[in-house]
Protein backbone atom coordinates (compact mmCIF):
# COMPACT_ATOMS: atom_id res chain seq x y z
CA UNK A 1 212.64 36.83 103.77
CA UNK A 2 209.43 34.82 104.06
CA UNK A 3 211.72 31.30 103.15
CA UNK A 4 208.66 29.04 103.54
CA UNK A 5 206.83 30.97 100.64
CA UNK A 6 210.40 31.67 98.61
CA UNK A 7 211.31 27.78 99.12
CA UNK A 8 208.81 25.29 99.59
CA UNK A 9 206.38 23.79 97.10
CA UNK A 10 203.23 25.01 98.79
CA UNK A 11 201.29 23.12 96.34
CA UNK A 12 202.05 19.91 97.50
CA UNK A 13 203.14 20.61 101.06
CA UNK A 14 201.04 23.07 102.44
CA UNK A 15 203.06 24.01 105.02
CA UNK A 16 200.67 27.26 105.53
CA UNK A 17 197.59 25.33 105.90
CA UNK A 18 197.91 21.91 107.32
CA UNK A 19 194.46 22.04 108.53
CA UNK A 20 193.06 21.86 105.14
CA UNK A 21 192.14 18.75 102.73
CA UNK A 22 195.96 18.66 101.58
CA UNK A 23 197.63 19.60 104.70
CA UNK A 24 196.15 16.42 106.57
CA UNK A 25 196.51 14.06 103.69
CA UNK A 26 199.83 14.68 103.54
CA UNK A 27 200.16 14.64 107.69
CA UNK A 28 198.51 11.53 107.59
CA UNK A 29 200.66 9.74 104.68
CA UNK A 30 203.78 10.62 106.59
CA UNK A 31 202.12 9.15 109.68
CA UNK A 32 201.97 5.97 108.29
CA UNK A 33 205.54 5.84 106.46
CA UNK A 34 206.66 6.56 109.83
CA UNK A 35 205.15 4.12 111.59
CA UNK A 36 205.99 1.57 108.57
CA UNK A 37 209.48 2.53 107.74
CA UNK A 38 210.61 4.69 110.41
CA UNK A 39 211.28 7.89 108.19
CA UNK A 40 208.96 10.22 106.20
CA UNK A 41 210.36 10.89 102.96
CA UNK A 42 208.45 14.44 101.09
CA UNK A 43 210.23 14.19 97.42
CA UNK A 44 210.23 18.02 95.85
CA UNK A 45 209.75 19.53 98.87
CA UNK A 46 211.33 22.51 97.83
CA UNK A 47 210.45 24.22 94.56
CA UNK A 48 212.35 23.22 91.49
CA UNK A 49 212.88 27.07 91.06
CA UNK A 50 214.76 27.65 93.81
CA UNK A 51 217.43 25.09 93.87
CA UNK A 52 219.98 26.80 92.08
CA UNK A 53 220.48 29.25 94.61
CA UNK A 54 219.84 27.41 97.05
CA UNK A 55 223.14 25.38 95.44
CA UNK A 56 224.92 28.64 94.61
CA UNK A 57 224.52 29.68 98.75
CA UNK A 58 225.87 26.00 99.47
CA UNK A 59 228.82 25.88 97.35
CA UNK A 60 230.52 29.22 99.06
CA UNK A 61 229.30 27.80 102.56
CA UNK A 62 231.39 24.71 101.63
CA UNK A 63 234.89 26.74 101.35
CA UNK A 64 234.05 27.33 104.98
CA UNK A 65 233.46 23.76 106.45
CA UNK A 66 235.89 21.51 108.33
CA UNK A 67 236.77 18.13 106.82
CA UNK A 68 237.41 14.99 109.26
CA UNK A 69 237.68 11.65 108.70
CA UNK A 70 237.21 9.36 111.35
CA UNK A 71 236.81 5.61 111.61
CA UNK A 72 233.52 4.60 113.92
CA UNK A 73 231.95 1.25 114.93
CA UNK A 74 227.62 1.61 114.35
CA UNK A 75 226.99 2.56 117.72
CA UNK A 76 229.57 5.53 117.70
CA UNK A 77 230.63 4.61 121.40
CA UNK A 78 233.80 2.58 122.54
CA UNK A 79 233.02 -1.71 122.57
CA UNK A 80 233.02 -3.18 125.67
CA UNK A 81 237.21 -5.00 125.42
CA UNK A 82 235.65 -8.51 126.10
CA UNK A 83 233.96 -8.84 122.41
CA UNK A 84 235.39 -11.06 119.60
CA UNK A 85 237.28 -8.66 117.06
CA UNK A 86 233.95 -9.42 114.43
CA UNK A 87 231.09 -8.59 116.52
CA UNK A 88 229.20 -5.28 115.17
CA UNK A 89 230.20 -3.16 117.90
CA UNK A 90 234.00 -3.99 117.16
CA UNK A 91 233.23 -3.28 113.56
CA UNK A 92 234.75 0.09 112.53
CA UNK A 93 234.35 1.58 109.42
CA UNK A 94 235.42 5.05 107.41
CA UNK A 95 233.49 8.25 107.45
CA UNK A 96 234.74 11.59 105.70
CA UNK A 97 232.83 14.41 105.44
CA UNK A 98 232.99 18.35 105.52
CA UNK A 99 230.42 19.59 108.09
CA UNK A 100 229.80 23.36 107.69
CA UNK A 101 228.37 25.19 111.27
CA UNK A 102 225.45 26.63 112.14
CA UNK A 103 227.44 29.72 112.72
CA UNK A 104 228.78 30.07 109.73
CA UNK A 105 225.55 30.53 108.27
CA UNK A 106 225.66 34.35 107.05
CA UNK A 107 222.37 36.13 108.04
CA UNK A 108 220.80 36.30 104.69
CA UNK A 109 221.14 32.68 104.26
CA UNK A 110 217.67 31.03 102.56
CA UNK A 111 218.78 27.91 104.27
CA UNK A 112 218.94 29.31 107.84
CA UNK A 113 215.91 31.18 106.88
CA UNK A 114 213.70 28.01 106.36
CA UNK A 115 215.06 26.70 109.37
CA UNK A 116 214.55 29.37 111.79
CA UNK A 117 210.78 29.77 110.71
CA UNK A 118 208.20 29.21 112.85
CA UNK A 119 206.12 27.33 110.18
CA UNK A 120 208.75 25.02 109.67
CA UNK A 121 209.43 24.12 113.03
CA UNK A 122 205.04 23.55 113.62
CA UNK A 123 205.50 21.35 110.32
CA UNK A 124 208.24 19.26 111.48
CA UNK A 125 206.74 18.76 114.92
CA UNK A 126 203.31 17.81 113.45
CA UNK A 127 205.04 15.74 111.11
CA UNK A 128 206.79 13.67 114.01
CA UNK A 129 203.67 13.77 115.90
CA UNK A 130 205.71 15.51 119.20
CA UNK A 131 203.39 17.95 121.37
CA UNK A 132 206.99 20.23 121.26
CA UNK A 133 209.44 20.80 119.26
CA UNK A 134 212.08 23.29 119.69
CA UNK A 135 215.41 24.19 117.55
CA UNK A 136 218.81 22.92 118.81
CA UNK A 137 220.85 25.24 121.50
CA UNK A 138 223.70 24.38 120.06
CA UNK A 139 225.55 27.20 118.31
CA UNK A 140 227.73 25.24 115.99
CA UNK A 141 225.11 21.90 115.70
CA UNK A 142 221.39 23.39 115.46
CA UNK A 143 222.15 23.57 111.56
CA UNK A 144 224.06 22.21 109.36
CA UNK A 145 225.54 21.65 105.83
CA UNK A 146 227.20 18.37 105.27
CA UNK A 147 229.30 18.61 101.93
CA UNK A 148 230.81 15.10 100.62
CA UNK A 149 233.21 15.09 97.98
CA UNK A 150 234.46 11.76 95.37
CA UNK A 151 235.62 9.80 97.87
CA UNK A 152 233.61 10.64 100.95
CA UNK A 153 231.18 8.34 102.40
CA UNK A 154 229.15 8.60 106.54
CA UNK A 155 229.57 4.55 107.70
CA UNK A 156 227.09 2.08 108.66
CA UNK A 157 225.83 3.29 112.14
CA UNK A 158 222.38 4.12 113.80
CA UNK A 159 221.46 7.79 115.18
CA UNK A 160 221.98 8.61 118.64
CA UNK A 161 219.03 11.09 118.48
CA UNK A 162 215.31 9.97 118.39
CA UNK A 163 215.27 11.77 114.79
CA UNK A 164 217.07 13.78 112.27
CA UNK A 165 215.73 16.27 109.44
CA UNK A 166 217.31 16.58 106.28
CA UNK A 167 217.04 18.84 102.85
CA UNK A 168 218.77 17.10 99.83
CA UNK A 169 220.07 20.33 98.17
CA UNK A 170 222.40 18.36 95.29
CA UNK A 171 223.26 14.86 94.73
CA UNK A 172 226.79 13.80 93.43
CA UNK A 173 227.10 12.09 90.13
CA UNK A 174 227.53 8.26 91.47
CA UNK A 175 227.40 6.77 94.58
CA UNK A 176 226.17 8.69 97.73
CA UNK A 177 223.37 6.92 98.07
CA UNK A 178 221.30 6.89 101.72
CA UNK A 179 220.99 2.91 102.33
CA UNK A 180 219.18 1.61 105.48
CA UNK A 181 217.37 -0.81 107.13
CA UNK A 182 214.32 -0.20 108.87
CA UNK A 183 213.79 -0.59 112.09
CA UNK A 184 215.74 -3.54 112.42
CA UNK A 185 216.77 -3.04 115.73
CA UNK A 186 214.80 -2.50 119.03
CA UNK A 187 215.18 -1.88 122.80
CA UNK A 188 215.23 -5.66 123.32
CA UNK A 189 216.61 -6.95 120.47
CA UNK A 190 220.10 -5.97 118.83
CA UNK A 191 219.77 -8.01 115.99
CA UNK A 192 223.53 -8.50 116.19
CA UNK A 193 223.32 -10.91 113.16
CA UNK A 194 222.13 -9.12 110.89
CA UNK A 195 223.82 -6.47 111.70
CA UNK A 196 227.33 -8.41 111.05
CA UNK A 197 225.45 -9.45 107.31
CA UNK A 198 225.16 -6.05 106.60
CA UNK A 199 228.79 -4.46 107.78
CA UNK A 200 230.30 -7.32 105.52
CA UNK A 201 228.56 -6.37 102.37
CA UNK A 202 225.84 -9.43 102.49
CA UNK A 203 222.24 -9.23 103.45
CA UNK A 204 221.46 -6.87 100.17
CA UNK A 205 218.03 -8.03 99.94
CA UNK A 206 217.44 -6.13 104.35
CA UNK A 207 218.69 -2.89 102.33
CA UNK A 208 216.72 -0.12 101.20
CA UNK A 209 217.97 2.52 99.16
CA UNK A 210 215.86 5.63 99.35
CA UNK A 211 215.90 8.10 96.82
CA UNK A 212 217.06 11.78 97.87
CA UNK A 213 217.24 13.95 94.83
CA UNK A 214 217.49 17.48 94.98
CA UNK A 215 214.51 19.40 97.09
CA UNK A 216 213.88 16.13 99.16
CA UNK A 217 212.76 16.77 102.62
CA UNK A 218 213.25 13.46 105.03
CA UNK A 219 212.30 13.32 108.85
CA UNK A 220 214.24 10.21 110.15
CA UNK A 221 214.01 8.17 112.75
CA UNK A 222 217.89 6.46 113.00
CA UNK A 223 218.06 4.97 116.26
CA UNK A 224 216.40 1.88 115.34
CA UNK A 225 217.41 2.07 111.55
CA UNK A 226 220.82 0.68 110.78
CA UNK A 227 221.83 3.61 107.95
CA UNK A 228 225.19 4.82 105.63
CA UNK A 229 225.87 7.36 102.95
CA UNK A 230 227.74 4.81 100.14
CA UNK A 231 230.77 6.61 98.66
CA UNK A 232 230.62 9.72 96.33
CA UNK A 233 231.69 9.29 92.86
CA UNK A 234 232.37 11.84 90.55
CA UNK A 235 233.61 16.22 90.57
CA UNK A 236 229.96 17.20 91.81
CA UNK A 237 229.53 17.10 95.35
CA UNK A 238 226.43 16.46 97.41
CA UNK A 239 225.10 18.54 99.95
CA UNK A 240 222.51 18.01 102.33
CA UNK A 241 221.03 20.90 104.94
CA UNK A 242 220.88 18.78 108.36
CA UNK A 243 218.05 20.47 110.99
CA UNK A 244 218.39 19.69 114.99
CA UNK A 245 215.23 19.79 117.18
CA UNK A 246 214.59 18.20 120.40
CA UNK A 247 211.55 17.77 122.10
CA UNK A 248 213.20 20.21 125.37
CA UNK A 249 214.87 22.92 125.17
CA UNK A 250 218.45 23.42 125.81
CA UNK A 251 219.78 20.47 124.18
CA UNK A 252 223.43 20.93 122.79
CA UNK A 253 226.27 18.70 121.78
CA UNK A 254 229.87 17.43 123.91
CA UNK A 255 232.72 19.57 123.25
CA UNK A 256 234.26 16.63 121.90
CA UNK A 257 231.83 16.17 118.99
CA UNK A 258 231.91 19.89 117.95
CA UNK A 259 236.20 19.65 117.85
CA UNK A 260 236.15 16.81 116.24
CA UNK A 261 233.08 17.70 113.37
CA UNK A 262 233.72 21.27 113.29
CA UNK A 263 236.98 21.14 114.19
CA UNK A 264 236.60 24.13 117.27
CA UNK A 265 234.51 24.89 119.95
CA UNK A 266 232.87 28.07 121.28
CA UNK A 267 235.30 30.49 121.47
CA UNK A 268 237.64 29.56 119.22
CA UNK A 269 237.48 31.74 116.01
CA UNK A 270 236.15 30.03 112.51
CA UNK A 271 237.62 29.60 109.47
């Protein structure tokens, strides 16, 4: 299937033509959010049309993911032992999610269509403004469905990748919003202060709560971006479609991370 024409509102994102008049407008608008903000957010992305299947394909991909429910500090790492018990990086918080595998995609997926084609990946990497961009080695990581159910929520933390790409395909009823802070961090300045405001439910006016209804495409920048999902509310679950690049080849995830968000690692059959 040709997913880019099947999915995506060529209208508005010319995805086929980003030399023309449109193309670079909207190249150069998501420039400029980038720079400003530190994500590119392209509401309606896809076409209205085709989110229903798009939402029938993720609800039986969703019987297949692995639930886990960890508890993480913002900088998923272990804190150095000598920091006081409230300092950010001591902070730990709850995250439960079901994260469907890349291999579990089934070949006539629309989803792992769009992803695998070539336009997309040019779009992305134009978008970013990267001379390369290449697709994820990893087998169970290079795409993804993350399903969240009432009572699921991803903590406060910032990305350990330079960028992420995401599809909103439904949203839940209440809650499960995506909350963040811009760029309020940077390579020589924690901002461990604000930071603490945050974790503790203060500083609402540093939060920004950006919209991601269904058929929003969002090319984000998390490292420097202090970011959460809040908690679902309600029977309808949301699912996003999460799409790895890298800017070299090769790149794949730690053992550890695939057993503990897919629950296996290569080799080891699926569910």
């Amino acid at each position: 299937m040709n997913a880019v024409e099947e999915l995506v509102d060529l209208a508005r994102y010319p995805v086929l033509a980003l030399d023309s008049a449109r193309g670079r407008e909207v190249v150069r608008d998501a420039h400029a959010e980038r720079a400003r903000t530190g994500m590119a957010v392209l509401p309606g992305f896809l076409r209205a049309d085709a989110l229903a299947a798009l939402c029938a394909e993720c609800e039986q991909l969703a019987k297949r993911g692995h639930f886990s429910e960890v508890r993480g500090s913002p900088y998923i790492e272990a804190p150095p032992p000598d920091l006081p018990d409230d300092h950010p990086r001591r902070t730990f918080q709850r995250t439960a999610l079901t994260a469907v595998a890349y291999d579990l995609f089934p070949a006539d997926s629309a989803l792992r269509a769009l992803y695998e084609s070539e336009a997309l990946l040019d779009f992305v990497r134009v978008l970013l403004g990267r001379a390369k961009l290449f697709r994820y080695a990893d087998p169970f990581g290079a795409l993804n469905l993350a399903a969240m159910r009432d009572g699921d929520e991803l903590h406060w933390h910032y990305d350990q990748t330079d960028f992420v790409v995401s599809i909103a395909i439904q949203s839940s009823e209440a809650g499960g919003d995506f909350e963040c802070v811009p760029l309020n961090r940077s390579a020589t300045d924690e901002n461990y202060d604000l930071v603490r405001e945050v974790l503790h439910g203060r500083a609402r006016d540093s939060v920004a709560t950006i919209p991601m209804t269904p058929g929003t495409l969002m090319v984000f920048e998390g490292r420097h971006s202090l970011h959460r999902v809040s908690p679902i509310r309600g029977a309808r679950p949301r699912w996003v479609a999460l799409l790895a690049y890298d800017t070299k080849p090769g790149t794949d995830s730690s053992p550890l991370l695939k057993r503990v968000r897919y629950g296996r690692v290569p080799g080891e059959p699926a569910p």
